[in-house]
N, C-alpha and C. Protein backbone atom coordinates (compact mmCIF):
# COMPACT_ATOMS: atom_id res chain seq x y z
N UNK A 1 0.84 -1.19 0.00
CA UNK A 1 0.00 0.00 0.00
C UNK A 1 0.88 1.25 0.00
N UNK A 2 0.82 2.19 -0.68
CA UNK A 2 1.44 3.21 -1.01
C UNK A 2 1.20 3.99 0.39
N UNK A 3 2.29 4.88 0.71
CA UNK A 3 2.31 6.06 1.45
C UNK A 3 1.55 7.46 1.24
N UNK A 4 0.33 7.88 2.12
CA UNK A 4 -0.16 9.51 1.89
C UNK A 4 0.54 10.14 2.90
N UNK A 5 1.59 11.05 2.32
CA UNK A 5 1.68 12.17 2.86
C UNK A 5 0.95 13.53 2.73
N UNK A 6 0.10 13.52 2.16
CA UNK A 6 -0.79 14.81 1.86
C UNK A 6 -1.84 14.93 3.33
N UNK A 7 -2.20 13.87 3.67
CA UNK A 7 -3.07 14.11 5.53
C UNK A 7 -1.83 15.62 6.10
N UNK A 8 -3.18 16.50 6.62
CA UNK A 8 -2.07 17.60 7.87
C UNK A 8 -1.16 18.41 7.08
N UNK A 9 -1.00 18.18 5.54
CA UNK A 9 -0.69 19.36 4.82
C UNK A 9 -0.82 20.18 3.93
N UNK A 10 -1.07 21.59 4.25
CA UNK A 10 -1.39 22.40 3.45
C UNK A 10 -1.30 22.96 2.10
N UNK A 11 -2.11 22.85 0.85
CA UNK A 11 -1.68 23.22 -0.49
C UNK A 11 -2.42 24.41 -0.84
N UNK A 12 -1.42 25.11 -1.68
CA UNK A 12 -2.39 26.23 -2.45
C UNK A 12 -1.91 25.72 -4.22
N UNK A 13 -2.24 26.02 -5.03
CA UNK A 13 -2.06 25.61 -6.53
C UNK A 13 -2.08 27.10 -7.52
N UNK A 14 -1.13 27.19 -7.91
CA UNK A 14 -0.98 28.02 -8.82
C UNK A 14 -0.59 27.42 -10.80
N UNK A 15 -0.95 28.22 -11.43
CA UNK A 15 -0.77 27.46 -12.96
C UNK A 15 -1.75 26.88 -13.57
N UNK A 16 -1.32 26.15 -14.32
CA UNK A 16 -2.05 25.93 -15.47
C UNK A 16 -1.96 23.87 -15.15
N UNK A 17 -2.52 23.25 -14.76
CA UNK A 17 -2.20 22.06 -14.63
C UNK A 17 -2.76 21.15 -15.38
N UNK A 18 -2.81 19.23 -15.47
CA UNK A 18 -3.05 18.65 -16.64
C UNK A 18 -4.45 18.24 -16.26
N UNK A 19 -4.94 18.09 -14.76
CA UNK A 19 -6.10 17.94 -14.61
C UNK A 19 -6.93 18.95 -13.90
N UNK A 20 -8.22 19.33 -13.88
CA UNK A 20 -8.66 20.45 -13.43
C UNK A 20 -7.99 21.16 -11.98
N UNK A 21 -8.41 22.06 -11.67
CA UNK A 21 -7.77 22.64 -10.15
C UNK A 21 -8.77 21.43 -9.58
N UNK A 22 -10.13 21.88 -9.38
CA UNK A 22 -11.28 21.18 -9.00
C UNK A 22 -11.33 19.92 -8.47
N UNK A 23 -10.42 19.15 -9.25
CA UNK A 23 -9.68 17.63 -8.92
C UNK A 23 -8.78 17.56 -7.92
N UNK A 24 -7.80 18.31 -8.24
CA UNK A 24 -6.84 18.98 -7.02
C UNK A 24 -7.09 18.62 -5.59
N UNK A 25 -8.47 19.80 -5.62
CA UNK A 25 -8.66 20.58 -4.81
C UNK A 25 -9.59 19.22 -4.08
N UNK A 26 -10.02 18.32 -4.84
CA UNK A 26 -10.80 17.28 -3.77
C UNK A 26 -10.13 16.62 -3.58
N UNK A 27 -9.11 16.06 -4.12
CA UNK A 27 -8.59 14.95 -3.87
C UNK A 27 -7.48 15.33 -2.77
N UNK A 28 -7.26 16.49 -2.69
CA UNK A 28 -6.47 16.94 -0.86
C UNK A 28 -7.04 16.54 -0.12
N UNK A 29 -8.35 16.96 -0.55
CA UNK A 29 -9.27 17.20 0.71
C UNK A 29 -9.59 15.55 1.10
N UNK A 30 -9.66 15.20 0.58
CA UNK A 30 -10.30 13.58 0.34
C UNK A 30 -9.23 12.72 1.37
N UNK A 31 -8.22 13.06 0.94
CA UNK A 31 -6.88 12.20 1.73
C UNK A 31 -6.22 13.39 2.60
N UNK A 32 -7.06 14.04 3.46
CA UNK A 32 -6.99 14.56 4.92
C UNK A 32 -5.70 16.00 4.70
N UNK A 33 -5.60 16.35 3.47
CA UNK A 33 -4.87 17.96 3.19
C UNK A 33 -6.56 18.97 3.47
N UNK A 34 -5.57 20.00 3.59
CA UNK A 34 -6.13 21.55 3.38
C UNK A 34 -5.75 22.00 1.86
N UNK A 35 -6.60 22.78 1.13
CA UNK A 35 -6.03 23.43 0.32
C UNK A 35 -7.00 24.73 1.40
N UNK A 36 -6.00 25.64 0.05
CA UNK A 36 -6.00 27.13 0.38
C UNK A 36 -5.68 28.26 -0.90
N UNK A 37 -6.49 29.07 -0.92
CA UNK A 37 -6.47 29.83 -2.35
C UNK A 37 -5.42 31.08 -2.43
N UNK A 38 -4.97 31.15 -0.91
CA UNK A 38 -3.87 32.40 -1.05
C UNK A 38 -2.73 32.12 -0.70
N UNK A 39 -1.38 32.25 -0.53
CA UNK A 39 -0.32 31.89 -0.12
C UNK A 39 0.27 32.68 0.71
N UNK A 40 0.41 32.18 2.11
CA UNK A 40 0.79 32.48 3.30
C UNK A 40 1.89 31.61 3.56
N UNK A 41 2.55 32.23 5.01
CA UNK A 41 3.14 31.00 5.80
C UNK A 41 3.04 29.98 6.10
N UNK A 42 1.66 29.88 6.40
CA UNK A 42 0.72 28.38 6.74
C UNK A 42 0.48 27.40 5.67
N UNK A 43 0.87 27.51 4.19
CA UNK A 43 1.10 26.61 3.40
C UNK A 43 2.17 25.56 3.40
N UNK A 44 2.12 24.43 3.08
CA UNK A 44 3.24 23.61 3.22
C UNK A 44 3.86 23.29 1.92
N UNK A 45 3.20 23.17 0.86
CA UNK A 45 3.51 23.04 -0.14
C UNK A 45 2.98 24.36 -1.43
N UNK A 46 3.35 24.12 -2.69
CA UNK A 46 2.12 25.48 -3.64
C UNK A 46 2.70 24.07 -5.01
N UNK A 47 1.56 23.29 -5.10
CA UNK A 47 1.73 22.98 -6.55
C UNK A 47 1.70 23.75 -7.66
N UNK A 48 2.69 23.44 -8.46
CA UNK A 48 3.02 24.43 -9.42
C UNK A 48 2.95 24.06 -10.81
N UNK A 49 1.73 24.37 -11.80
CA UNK A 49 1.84 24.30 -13.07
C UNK A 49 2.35 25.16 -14.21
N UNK A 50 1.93 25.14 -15.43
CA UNK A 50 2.86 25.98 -16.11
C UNK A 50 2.16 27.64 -15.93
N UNK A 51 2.77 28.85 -16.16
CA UNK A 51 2.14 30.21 -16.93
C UNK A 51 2.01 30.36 -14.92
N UNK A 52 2.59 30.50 -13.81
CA UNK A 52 2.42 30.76 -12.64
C UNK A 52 2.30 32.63 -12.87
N UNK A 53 1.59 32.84 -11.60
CA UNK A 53 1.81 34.42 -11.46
C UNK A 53 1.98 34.55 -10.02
N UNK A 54 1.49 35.49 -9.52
CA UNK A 54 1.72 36.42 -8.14
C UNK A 54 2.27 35.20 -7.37
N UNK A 55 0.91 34.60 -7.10
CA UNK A 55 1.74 33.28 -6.27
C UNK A 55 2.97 32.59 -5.88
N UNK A 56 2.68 32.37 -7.16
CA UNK A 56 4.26 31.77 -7.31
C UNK A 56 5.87 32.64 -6.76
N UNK A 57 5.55 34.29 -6.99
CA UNK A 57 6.42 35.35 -6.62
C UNK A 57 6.46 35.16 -4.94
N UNK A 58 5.15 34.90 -4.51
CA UNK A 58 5.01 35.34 -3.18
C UNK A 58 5.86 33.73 -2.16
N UNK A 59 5.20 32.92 -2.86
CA UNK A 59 6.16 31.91 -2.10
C UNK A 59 7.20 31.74 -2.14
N UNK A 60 8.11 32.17 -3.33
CA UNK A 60 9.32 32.24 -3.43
C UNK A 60 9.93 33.23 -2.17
N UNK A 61 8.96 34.23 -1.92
CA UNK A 61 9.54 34.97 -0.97
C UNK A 61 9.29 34.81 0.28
N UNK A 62 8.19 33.91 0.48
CA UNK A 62 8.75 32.76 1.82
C UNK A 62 9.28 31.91 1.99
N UNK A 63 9.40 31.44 1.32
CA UNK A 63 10.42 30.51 1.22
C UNK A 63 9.62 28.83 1.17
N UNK A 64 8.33 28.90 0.65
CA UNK A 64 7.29 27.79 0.61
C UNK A 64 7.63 26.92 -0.52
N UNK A 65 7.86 25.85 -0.58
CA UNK A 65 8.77 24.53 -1.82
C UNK A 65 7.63 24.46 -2.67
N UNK A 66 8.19 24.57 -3.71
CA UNK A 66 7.42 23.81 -4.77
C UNK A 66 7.22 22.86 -5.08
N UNK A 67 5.97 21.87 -5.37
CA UNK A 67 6.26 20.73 -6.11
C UNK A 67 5.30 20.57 -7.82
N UNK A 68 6.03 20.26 -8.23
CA UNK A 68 5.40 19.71 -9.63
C UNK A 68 3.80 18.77 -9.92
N UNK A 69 3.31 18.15 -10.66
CA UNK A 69 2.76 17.36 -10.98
C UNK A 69 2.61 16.05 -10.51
N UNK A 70 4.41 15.31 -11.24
CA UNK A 70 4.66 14.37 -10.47
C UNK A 70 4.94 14.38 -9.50
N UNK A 71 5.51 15.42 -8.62
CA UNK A 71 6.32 15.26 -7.28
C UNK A 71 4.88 15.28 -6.34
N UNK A 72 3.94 15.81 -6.60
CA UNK A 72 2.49 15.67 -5.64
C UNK A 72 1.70 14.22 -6.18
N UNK A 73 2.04 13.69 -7.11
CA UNK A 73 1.97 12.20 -7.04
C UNK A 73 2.72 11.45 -6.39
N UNK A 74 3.78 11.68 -6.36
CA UNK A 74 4.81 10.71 -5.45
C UNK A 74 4.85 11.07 -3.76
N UNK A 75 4.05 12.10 -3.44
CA UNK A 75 3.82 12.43 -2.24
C UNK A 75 2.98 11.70 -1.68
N UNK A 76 1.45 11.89 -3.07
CA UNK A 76 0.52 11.46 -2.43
C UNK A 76 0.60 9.64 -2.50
N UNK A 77 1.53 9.12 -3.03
CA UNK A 77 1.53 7.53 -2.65
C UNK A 77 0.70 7.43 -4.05
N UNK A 78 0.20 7.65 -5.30
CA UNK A 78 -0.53 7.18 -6.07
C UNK A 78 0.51 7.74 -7.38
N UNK A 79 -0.14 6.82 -8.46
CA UNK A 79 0.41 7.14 -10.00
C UNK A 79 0.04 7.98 -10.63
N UNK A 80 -1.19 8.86 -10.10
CA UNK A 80 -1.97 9.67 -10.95
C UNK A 80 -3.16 10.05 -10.33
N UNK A 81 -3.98 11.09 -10.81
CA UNK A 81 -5.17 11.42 -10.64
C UNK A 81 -5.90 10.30 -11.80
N UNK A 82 -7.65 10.07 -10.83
CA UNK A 82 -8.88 9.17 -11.92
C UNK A 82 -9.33 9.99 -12.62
């Protein structure tokens, strides 16, 4: 059985990604994450697709990690979004 690390941590999503935000945004929620639409301190992660804006500026200047596509698949223990 694969590992979820997404339970207890926080995402916000910026970009252009391959499956809707909408998907995203349940499937955090689904396997015990927060998302969040603004980027603060209190984020743990900011998935990042292509064409980013403000966001993306602002976490850089907290210093909040990025992860990719795949890298929030390999977090969340699965191969993909259904």
């Amino acid at each position: 059985m694969a590992t979820n690390n997404i339970a207890g941590k926080s995402f916000c999503i910026t970009g252009t990604l391959r499956h809707s935000r909408k998907q995203y945004v349940n499937f955090i929620k689904e396997h015990g994450g927060r998302f969040v639409r603004e980027v603060s301190g209190k984020v743990d992660y900011v998935l990042r697709g292509e064409c980013c804006g403000e966001k993306e500026d602002k976490a850089d200047e907290l210093g909040i990690p990025f992860i990719s596509e795949s890298e929030f698949y390999t977090l969340a223990g699965v191969a993909g979004l259904c």
